[in-house]
Every structure is written in C-alpha cells, then in structure tokens.
N, C-alpha and C. Protein backbone atom coordinates (compact mmCIF):
# COMPACT_ATOMS: atom_id res chain seq x y z
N UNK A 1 -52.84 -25.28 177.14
CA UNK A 1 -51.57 -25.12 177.84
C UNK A 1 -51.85 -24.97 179.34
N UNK A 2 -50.84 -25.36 180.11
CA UNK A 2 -51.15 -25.32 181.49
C UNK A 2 -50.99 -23.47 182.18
N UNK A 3 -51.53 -23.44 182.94
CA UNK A 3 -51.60 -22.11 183.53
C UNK A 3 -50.14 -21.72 183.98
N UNK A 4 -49.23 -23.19 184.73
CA UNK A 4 -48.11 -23.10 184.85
C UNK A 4 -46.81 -22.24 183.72
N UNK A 5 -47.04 -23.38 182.73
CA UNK A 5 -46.32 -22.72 181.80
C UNK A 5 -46.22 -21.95 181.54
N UNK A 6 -47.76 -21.17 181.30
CA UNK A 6 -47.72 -19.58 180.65
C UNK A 6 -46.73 -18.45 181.77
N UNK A 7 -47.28 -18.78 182.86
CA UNK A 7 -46.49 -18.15 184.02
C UNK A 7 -44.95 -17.93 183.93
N UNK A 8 -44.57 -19.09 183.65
CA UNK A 8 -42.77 -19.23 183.59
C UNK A 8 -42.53 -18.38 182.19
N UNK A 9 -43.14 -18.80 181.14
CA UNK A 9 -42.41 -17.68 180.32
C UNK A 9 -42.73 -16.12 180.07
N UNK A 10 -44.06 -15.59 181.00
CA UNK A 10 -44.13 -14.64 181.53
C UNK A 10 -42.75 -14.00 182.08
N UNK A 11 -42.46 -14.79 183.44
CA UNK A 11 -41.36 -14.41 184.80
C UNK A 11 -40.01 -14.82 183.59
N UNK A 12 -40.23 -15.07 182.71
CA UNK A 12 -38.82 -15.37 181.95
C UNK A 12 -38.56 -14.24 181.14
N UNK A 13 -39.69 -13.80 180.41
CA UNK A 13 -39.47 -12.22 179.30
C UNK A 13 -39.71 -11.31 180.44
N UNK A 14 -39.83 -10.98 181.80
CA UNK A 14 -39.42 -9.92 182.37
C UNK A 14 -38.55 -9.18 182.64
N UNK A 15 -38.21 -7.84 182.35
CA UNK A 15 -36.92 -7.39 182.35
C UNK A 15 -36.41 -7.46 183.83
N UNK A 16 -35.65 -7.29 183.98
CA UNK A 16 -34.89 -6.89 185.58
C UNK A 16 -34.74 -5.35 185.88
N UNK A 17 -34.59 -5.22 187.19
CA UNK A 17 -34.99 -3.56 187.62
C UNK A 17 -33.84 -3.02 187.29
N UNK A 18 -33.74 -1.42 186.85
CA UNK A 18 -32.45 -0.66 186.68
C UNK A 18 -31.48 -0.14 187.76
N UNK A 19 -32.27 -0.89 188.82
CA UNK A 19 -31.53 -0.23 190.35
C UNK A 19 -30.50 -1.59 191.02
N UNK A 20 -30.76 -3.30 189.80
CA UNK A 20 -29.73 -3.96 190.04
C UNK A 20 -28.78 -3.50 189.12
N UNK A 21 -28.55 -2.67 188.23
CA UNK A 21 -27.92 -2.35 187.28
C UNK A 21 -26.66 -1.38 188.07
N UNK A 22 -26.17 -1.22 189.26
CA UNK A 22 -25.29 -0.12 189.63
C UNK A 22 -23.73 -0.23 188.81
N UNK A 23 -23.61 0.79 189.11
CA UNK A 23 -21.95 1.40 188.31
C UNK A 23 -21.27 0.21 189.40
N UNK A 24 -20.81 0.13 188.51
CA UNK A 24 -18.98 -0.80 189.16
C UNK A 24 -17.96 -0.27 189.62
N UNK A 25 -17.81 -0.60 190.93
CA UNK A 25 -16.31 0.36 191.42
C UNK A 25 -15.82 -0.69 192.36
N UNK A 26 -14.60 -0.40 192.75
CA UNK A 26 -13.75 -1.33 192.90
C UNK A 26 -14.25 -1.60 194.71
N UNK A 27 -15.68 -1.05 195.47
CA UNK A 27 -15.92 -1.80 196.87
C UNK A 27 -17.20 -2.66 196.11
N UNK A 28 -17.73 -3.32 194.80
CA UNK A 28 -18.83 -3.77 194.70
C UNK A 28 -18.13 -4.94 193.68
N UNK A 29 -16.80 -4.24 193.18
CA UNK A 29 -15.91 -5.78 192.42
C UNK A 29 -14.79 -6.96 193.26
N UNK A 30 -14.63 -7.57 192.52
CA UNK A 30 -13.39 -8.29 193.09
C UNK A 30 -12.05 -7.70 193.67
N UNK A 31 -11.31 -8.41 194.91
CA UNK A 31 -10.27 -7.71 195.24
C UNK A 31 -9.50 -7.15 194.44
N UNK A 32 -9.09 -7.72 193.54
CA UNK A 32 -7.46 -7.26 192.54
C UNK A 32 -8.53 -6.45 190.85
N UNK A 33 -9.76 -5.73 191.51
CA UNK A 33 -10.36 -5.04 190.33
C UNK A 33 -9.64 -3.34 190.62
N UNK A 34 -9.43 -3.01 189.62
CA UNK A 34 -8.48 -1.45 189.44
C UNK A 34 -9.62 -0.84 188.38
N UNK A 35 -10.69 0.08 188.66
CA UNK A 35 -11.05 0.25 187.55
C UNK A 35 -10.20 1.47 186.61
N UNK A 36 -9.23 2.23 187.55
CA UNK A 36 -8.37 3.56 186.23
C UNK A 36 -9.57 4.58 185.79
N UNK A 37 -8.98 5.83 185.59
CA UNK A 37 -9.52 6.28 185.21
C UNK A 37 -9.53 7.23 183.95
N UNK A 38 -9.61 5.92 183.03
CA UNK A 38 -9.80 5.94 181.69
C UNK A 38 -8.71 6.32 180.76
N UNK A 39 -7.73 5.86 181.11
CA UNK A 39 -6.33 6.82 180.74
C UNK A 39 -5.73 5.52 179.88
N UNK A 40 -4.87 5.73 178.72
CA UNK A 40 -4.49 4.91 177.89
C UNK A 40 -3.09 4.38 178.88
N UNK A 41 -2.30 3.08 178.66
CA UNK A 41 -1.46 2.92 179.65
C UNK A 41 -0.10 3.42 177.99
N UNK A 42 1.29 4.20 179.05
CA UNK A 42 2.39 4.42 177.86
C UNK A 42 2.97 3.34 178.10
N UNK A 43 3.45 2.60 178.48
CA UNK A 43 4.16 1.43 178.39
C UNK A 43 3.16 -0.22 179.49
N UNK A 44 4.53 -0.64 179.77
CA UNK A 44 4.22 -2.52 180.57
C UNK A 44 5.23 -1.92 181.71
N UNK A 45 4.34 -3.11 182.27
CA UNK A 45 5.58 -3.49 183.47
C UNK A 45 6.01 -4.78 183.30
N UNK A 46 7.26 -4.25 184.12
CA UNK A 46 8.46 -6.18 183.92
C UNK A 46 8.03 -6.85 185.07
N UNK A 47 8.70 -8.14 185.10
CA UNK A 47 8.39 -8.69 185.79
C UNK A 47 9.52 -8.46 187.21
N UNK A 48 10.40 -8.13 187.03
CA UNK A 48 10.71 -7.22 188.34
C UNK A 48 9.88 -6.06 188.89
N UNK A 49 9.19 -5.87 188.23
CA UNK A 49 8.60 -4.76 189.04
C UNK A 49 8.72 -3.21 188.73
N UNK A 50 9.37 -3.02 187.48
CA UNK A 50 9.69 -2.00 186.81
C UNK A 50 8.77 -1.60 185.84
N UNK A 51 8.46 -0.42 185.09
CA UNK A 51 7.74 0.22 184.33
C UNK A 51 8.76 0.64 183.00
N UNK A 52 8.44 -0.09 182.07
CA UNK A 52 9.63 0.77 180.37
C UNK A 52 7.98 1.52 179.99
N UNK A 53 8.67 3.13 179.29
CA UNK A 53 7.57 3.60 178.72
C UNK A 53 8.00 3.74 177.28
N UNK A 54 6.71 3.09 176.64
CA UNK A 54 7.19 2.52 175.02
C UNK A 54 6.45 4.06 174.61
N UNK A 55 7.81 4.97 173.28
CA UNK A 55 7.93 6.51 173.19
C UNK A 55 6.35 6.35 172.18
N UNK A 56 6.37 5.39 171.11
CA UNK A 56 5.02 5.17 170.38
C UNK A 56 3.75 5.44 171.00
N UNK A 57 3.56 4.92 172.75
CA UNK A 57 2.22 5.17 173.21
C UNK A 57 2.30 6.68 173.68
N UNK A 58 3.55 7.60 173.94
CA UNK A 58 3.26 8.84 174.54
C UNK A 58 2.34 9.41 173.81
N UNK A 59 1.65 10.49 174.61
CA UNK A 59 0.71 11.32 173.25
C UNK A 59 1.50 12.64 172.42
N UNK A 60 1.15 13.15 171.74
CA UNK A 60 2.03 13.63 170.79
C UNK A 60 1.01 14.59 170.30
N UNK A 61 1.32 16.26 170.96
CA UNK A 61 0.41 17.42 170.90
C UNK A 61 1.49 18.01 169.45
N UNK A 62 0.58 18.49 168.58
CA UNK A 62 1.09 19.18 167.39
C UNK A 62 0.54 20.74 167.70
N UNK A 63 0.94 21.60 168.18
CA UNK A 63 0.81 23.18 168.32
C UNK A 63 1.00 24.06 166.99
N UNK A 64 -0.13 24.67 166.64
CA UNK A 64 0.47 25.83 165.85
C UNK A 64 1.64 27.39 166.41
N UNK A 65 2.45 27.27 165.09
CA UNK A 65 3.48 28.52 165.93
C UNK A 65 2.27 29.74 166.25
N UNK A 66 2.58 30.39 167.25
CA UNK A 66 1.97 31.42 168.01
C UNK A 66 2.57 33.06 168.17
N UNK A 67 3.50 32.99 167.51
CA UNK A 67 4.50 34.69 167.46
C UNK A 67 3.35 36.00 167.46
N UNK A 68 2.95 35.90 166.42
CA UNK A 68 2.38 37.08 166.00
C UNK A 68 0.78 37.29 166.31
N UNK A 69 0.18 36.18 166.98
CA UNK A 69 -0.92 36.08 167.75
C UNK A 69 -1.43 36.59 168.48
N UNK A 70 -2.75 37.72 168.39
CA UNK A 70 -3.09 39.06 169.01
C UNK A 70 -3.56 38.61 170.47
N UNK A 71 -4.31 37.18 170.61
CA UNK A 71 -4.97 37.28 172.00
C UNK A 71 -3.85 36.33 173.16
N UNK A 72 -4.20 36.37 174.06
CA UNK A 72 -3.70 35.98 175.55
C UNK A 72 -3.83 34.71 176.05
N UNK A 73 -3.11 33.60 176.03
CA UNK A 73 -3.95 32.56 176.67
C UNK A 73 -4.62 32.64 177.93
N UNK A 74 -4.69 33.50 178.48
CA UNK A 74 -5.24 33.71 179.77
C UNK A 74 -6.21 34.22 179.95
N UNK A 75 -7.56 33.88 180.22
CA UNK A 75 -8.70 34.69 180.16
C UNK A 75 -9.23 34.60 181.90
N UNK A 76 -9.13 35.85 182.43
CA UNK A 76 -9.45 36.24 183.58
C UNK A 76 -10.62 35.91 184.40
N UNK A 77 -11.18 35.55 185.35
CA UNK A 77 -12.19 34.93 185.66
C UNK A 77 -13.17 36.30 186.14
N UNK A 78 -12.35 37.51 186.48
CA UNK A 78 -13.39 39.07 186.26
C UNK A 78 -12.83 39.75 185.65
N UNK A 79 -13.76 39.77 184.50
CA UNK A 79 -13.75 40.66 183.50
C UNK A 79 -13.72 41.77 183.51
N UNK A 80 -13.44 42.73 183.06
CA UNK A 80 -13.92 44.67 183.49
C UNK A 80 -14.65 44.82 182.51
N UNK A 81 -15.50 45.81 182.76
CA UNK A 81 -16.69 46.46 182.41
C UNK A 81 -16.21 47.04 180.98
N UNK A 82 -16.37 46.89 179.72
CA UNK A 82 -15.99 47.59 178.60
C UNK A 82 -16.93 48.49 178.19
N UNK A 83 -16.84 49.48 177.62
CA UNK A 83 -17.31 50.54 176.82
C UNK A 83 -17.76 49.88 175.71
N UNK A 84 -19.36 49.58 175.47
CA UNK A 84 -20.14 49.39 174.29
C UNK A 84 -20.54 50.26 172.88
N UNK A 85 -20.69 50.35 172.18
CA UNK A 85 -20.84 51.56 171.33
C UNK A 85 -21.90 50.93 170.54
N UNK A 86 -23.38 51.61 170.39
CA UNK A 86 -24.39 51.18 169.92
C UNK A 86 -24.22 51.49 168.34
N UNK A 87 -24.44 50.14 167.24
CA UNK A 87 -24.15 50.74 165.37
C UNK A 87 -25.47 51.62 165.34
N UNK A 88 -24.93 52.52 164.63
CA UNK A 88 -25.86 53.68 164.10
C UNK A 88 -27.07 53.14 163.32
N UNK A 89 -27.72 53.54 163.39
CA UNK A 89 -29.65 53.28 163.09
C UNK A 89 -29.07 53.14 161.63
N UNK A 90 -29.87 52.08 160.79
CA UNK A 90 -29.83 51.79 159.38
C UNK A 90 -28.80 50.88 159.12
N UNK A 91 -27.69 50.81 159.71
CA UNK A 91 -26.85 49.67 159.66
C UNK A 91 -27.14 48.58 160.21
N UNK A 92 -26.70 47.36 159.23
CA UNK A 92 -26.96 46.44 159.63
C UNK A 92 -25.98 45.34 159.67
C-alpha cells in the first residue's frame, strides 16, 4: 500500500477537538435562531400576529388539601438556635 493512503485514512478516523464542539447560542447561530429556554410552548400563533392558548397544553398542578397540616411553607433563611436534649445512655 502506498504510504499516501495509509495517511488519509489515518487523518480520516481522527476525532475532532472538543473545543470545536461549543454550546449554541443565538451570536454563533443563524439570524432568525431563538434558542428558548426550554419551556413547552401553550398554544400557536395566527397569522395575524396573535397568540390562542390551547387550555390542553396549560400545565395542570394537582395539590394535596393542606387544613390540618402541622408545618409552614416557609422555612426561614436564619434559623434560631434550638434546645437539644441528649437520649439517655442505653437507648437506642
């Protein structure tokens, strides 16, 4: 085989560097590229220029009832210092 050849399919199974590999954002894509950020769309737009939001794509949170529920949704970002109480030796 020629020395040539071997060469080319050398430079052919070489991978390419991970630093041509950059993230895509919309100054390295095409003008009319939007990349979003990651959000399902609820409806279309018309061709006037209007938005219908179809009620099927809204999202749809199912909550348990909460009445009688001892804790707070609110958890404080400083805490106070609580009173520890060490279990008595032999318990486990």
């Amino acid at each position: 085989m020629p020395l040539g050849l071997i060469q080319g399919i050398g430079r052919a199974m070489r991978r390419k560097r991970a630093s041509t590999l950059n993230i895509l954002s919309s100054k390295r894509a095409p003008r009319d590229y939007y990349k979003g950020k990651n959000c399902k769309p609820t409806g279309f737009h018309t061709r006037k220029g209007g938005y219908v939001v179809v009620e099927e794509k809204l999202p749809n949170y199912v909550v348990p009832d909460l009445t009688d529920f001892k804790l707070k949704p609110y958890v404080s970002q400083c805490p106070r210092e609580m009173k520890t109480t060490t279990a008595p030796e032999g318990a486990t």
